[in-house]
Protein backbone atom coordinates (compact mmCIF):
# COMPACT_ATOMS: atom_id res chain seq x y z
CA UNK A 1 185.05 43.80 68.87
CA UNK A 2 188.72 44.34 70.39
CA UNK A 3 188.63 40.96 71.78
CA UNK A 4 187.65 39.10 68.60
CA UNK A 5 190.18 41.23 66.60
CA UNK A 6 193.08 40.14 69.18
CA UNK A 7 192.41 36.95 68.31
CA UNK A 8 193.48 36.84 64.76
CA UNK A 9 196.56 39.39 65.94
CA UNK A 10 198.01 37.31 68.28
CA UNK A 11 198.18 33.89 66.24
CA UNK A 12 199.56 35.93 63.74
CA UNK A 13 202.11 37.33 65.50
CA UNK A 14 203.16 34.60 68.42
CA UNK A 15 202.67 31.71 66.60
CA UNK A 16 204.30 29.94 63.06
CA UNK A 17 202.11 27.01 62.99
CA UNK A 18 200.08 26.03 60.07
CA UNK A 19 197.89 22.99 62.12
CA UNK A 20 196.42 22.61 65.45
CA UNK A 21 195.92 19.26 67.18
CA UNK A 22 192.67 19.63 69.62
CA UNK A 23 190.72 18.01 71.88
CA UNK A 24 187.51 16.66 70.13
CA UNK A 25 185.73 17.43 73.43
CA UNK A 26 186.07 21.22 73.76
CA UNK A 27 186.83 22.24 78.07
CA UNK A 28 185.79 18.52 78.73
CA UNK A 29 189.44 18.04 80.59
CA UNK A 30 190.16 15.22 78.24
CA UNK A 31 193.69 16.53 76.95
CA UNK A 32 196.14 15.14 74.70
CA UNK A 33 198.74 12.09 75.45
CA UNK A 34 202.14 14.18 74.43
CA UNK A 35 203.12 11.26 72.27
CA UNK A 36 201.07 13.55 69.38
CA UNK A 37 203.79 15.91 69.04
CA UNK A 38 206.54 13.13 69.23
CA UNK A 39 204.91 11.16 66.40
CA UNK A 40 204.63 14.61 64.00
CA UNK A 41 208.19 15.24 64.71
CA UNK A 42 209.03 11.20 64.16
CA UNK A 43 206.97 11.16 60.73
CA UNK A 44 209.54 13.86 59.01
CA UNK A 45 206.51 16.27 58.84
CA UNK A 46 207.79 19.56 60.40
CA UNK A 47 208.18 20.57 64.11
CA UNK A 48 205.36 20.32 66.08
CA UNK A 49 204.93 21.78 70.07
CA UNK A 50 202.87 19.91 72.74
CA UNK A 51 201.47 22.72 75.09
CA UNK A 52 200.42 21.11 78.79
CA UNK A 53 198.78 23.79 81.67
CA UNK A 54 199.38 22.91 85.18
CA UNK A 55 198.97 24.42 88.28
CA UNK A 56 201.91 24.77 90.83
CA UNK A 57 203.00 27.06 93.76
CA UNK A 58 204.62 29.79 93.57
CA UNK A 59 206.54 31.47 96.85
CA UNK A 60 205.55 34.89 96.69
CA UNK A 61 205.83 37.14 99.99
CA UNK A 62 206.90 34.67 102.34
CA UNK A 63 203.27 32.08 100.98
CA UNK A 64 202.64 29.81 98.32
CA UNK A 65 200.46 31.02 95.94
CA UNK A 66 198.79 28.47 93.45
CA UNK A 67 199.56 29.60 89.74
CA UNK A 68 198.88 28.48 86.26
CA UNK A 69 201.98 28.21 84.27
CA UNK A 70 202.36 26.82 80.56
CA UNK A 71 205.25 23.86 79.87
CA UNK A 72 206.60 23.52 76.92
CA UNK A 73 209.79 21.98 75.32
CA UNK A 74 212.09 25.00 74.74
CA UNK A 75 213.45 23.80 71.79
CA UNK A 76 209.82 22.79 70.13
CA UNK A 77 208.93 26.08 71.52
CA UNK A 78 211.67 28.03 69.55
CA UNK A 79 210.90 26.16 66.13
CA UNK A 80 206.74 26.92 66.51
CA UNK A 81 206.61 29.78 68.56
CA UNK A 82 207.58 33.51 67.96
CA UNK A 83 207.08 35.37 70.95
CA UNK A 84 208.28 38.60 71.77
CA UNK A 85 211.04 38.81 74.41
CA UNK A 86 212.49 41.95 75.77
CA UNK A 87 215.12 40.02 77.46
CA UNK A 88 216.20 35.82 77.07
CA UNK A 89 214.38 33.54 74.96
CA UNK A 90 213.25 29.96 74.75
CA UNK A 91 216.73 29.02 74.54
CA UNK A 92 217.61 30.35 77.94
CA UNK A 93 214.60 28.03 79.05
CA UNK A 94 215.52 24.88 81.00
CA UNK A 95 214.66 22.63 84.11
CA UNK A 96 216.58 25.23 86.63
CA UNK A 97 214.67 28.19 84.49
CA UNK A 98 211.12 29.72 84.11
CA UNK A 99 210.10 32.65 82.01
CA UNK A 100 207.86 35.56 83.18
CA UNK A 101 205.68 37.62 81.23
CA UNK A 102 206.74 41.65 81.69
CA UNK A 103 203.20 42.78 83.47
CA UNK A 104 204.06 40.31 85.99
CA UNK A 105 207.69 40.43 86.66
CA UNK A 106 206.87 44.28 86.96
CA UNK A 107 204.55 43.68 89.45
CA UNK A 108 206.25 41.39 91.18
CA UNK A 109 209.34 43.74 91.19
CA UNK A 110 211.69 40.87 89.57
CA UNK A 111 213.64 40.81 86.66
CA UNK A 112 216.20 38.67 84.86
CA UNK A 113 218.89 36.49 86.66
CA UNK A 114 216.13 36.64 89.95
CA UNK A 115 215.59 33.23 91.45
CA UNK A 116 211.94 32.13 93.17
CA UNK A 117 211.06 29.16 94.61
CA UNK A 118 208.37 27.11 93.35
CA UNK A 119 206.59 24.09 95.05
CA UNK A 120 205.35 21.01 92.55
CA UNK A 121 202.12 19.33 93.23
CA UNK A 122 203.94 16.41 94.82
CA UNK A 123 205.45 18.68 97.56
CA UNK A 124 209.12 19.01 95.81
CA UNK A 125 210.54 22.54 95.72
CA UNK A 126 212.41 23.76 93.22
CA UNK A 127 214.53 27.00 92.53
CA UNK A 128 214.15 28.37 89.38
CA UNK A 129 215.84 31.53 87.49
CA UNK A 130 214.30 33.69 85.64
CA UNK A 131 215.50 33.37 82.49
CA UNK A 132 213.50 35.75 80.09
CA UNK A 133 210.64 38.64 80.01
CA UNK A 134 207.69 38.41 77.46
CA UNK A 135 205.13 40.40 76.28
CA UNK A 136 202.91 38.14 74.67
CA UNK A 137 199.61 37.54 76.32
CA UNK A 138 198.20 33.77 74.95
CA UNK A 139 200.74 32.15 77.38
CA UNK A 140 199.96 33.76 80.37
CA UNK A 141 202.45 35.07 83.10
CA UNK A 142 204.51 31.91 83.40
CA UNK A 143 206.38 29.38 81.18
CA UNK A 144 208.32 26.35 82.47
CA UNK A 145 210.47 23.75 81.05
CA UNK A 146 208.09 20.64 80.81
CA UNK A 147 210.97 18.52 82.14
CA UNK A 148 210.43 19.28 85.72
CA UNK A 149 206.94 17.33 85.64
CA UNK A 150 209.17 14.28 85.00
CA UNK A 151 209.01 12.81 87.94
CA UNK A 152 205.29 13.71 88.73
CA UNK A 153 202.73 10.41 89.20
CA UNK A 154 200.28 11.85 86.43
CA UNK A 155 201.70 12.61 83.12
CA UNK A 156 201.46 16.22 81.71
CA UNK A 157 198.38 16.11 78.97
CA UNK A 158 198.43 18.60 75.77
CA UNK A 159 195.10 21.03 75.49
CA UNK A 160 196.44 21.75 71.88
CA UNK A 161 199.60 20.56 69.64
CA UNK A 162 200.93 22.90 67.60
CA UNK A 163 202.45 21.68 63.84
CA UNK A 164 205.12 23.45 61.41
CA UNK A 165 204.33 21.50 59.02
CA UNK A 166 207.21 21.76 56.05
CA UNK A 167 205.67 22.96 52.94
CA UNK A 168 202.94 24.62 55.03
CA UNK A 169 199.30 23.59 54.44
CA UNK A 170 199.30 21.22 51.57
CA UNK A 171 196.74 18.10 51.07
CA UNK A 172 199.73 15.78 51.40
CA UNK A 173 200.53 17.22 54.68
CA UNK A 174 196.63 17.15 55.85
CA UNK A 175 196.48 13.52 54.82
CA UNK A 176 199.80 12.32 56.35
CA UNK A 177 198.51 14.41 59.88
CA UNK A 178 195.16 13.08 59.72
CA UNK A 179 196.32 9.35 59.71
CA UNK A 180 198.39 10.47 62.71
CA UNK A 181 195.61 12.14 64.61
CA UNK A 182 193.40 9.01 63.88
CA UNK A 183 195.52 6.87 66.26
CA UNK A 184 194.17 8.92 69.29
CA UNK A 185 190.70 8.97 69.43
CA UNK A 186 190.10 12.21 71.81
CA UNK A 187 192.01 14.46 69.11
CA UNK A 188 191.04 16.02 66.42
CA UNK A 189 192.87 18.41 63.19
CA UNK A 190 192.45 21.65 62.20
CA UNK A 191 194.51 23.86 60.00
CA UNK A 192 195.71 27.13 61.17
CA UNK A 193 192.66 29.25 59.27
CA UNK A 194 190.28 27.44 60.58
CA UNK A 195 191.24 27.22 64.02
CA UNK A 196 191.81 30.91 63.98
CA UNK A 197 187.94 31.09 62.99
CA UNK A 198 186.78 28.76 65.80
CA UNK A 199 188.67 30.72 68.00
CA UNK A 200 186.81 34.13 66.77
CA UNK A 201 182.78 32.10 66.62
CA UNK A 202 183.43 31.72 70.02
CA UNK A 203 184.25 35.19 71.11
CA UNK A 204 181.42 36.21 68.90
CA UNK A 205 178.76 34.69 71.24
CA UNK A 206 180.63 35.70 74.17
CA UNK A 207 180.42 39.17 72.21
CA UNK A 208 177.11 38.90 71.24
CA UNK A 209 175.81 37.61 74.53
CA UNK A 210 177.31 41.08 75.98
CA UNK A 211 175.77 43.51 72.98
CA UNK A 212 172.03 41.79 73.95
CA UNK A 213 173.02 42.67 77.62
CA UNK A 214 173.64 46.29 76.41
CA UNK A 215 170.62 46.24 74.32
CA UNK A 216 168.23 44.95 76.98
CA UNK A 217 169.71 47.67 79.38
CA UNK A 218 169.61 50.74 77.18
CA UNK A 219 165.63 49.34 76.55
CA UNK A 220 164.97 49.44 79.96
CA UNK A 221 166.71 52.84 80.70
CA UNK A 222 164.82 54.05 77.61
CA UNK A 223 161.17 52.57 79.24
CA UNK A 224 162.50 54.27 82.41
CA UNK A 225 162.68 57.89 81.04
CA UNK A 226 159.38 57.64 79.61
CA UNK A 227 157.81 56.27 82.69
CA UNK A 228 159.54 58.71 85.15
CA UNK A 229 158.77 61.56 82.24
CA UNK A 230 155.22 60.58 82.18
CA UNK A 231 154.72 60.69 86.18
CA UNK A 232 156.46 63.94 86.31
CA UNK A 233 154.01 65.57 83.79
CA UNK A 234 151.17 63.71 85.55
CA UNK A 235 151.83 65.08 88.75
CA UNK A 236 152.98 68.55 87.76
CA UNK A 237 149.79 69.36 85.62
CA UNK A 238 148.47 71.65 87.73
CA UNK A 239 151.89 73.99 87.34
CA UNK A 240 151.95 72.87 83.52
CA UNK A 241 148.48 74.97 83.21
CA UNK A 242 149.51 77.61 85.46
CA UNK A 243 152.24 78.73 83.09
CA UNK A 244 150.22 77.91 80.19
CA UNK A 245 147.57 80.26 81.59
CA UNK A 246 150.61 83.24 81.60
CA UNK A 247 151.26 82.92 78.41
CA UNK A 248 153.52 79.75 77.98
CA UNK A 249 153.20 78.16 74.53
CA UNK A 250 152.67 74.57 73.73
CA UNK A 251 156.04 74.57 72.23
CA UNK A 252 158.08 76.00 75.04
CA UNK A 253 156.03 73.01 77.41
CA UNK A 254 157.00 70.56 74.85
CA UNK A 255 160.50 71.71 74.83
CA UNK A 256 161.17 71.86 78.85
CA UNK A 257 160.15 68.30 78.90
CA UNK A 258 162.33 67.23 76.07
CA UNK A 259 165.30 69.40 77.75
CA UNK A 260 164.69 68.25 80.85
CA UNK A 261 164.59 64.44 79.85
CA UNK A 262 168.38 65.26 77.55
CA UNK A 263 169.97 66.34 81.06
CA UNK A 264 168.67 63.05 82.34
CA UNK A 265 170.24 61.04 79.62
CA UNK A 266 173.59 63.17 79.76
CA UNK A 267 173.31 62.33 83.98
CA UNK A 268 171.97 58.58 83.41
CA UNK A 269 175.51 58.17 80.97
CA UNK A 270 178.25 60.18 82.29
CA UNK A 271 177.35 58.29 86.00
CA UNK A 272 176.77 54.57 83.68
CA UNK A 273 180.13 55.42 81.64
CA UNK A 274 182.29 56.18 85.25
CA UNK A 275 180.84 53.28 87.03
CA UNK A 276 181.04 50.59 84.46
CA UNK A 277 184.30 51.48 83.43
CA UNK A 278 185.39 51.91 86.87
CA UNK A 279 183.61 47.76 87.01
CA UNK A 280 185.70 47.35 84.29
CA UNK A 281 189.14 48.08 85.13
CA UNK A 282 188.48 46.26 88.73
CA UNK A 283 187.84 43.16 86.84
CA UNK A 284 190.43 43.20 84.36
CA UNK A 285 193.04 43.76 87.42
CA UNK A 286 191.60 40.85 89.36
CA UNK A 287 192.47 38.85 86.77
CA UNK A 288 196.10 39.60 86.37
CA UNK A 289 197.80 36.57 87.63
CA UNK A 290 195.54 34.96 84.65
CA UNK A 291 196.82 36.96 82.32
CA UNK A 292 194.29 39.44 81.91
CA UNK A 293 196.37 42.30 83.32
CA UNK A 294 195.38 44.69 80.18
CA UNK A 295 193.13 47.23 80.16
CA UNK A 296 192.00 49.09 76.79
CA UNK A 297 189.32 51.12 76.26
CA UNK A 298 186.97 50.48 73.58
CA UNK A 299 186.33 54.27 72.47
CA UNK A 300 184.20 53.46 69.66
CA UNK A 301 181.96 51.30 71.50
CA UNK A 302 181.30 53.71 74.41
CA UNK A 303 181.25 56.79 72.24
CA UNK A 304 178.17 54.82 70.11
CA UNK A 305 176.79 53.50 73.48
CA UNK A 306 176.67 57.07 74.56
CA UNK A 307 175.27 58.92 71.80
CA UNK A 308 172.71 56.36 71.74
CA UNK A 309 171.47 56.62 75.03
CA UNK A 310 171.17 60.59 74.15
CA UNK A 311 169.54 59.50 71.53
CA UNK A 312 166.65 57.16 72.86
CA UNK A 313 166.60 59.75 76.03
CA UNK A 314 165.37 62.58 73.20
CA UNK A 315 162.79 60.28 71.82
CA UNK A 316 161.67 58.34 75.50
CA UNK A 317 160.38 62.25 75.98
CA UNK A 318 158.29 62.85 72.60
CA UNK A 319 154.89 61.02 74.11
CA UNK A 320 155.08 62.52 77.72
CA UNK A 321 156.29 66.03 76.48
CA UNK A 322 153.31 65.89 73.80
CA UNK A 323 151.04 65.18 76.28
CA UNK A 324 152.08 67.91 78.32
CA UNK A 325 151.66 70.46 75.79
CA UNK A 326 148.15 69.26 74.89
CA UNK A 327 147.05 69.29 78.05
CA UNK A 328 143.91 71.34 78.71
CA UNK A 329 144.32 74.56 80.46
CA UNK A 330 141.36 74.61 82.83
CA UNK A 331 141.56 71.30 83.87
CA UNK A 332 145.07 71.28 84.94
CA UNK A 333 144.32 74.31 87.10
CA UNK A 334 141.49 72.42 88.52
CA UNK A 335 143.37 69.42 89.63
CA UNK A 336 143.50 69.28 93.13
């Protein structure tokens, strides 16, 4: 639920766009010629910011390391863009430049004014500045001036342009992009809302794909505790009757077995609640050159995940402990 929220939060609050020029095929690697953005600008229709992903090498330790960085065109990027910098900007940004995101400058141990050295797919090595420190997490850990891919064979494509349009989202505007977009026939247009609400249906069955994971678990635990509950009744009948023959009541057998099959369920989640957020943390770290450095803790998810499990651990017990408390006397004591 975090994760779909973010969504809307961080288009909010890192970008000023009010359209979004796509791919038609969604991940198909079909991305856009950067001409898009240059036609926008050329048709008097607002700013608009081409956004390529690459891979290239960065020198880290003494190795190249390959990394995904974002290129942009700093001053497209200032006009569309509003990210949050603790130190530089977009307008420090040029072909001798890059710009780091905080998490990974501070893991790096780097900071403004630092120079690394970065390796191009072609083999040419080039020393770039650091030139600024972000917090914002939709570009990543690294953003490059678009220029230095110049003299690469393959052109940079777009996975999305972005569009300031001037007057914001008017039909005019959607017309006047839409004849634009029809020139290229593996884009398509969306306006800020609605891209916002693709973004969100598709962390919804990500999200949903997760909560029938949960479910499915939490229904086998539950068929566990009855199972195990049952087996431990069945093969302590014998002692059942004993202590029902001193002078136990039905009642106190019923209640040991629901007791005993709560401590189960408070065992069964404190041990699932370490290790899977323990699971959790690891793979939210791995991912940190991605970046996916943050970790946040969903209390309201695991306090409802937990108090559910008590929950279905207290009611997994109500057949076995019933049958333990009807059992018959003599023929417990009997069983051999």
């Amino acid at each position: 639920a975090s994760a779909k929220s973010s969504t809307r939060e961080i288009f909010s609050e890192a970008f000023q766009n009010d359209y979004v020029i796509l791919p038609k095929q969604a991940n198909s690697g079909i991305g856009i010629p950067p001409t898009v953005a240059q036609d926008v600008k050329d048709a008097g229709l607002g700013d608009a910011m081409g956004v390529a992903a690459t891979l290239l090498k960065l020198e880290e330790k003494g190795e190249f390391k390959d990394k995904g960085v974002i290129a942009v065109v700093p001053t497209d990027a200032q006009a569309v863009l509003a990210f949050t910098f603790v130190e530089g900007g977009f307008e420090s940004l040029g072909p001798d430049s890059i710009l780091y995101s905080v998490d990974k400058a501070t893991r790096d141990g780097l900071a403004v004014g630092d120079v690394v050295t970065v390796q191009l797919l072609d083999g040419t090595q080039l020393q770039l500045t650091i030139r600024g420190l972000y917090t914002d997490d939709v570009a990543g850990n690294l953003v490059v001036d678009r220029s230095i891919f110049e003299s690469q064979k393959l052109p940079l494509l777009d996975f999305s342009v972005y569009v300031r349009a001037t007057g914001g989202v008017t039909a005019e505007n959607t017309a006047a992009l839409e004849a634009i977009v029809e020139k290229y026939p593996t884009a398509k247009l969306q306006d800020r809302e609605t891209y916002i609400n693709e973004q969100s249906k598709q962390i919804d069955g990500f999200l949903n794909f997760i909560y029938a994971l949960l479910g499915m678990s939490i229904f086998i635990a539950a068929v566990g505790i009855v199972i195990t509950l049952w087996l431990s009744v069945w093969e302590r009948r014998r002692e059942l009757g004993l202590i029902r023959a001193v002078g136990t009541t039905r009642r106190q057998v019923r209640s040991s077995v629901l007791w005993e099959s709560v401590i189960t369920g408070v065992v069964g989640v404190i041990m699932g609640q370490v290790l899977g957020l323990t699971l959790g943390w690891v793979i939210v770290k791995s991912f940190e050159d991605d970046g996916l450095g943050v970790f946040t803790l969903p209390w309201g998810t695991v306090m409802f995940a937990s108090v559910m499990s008590f929950a279905l651990a207290a009611l997994a017990s109500v057949i076995p402990a019933r049958k333990a408390a009807k059992a018959d006397i003599l023929a417990a004591i009997a069983t051999t």
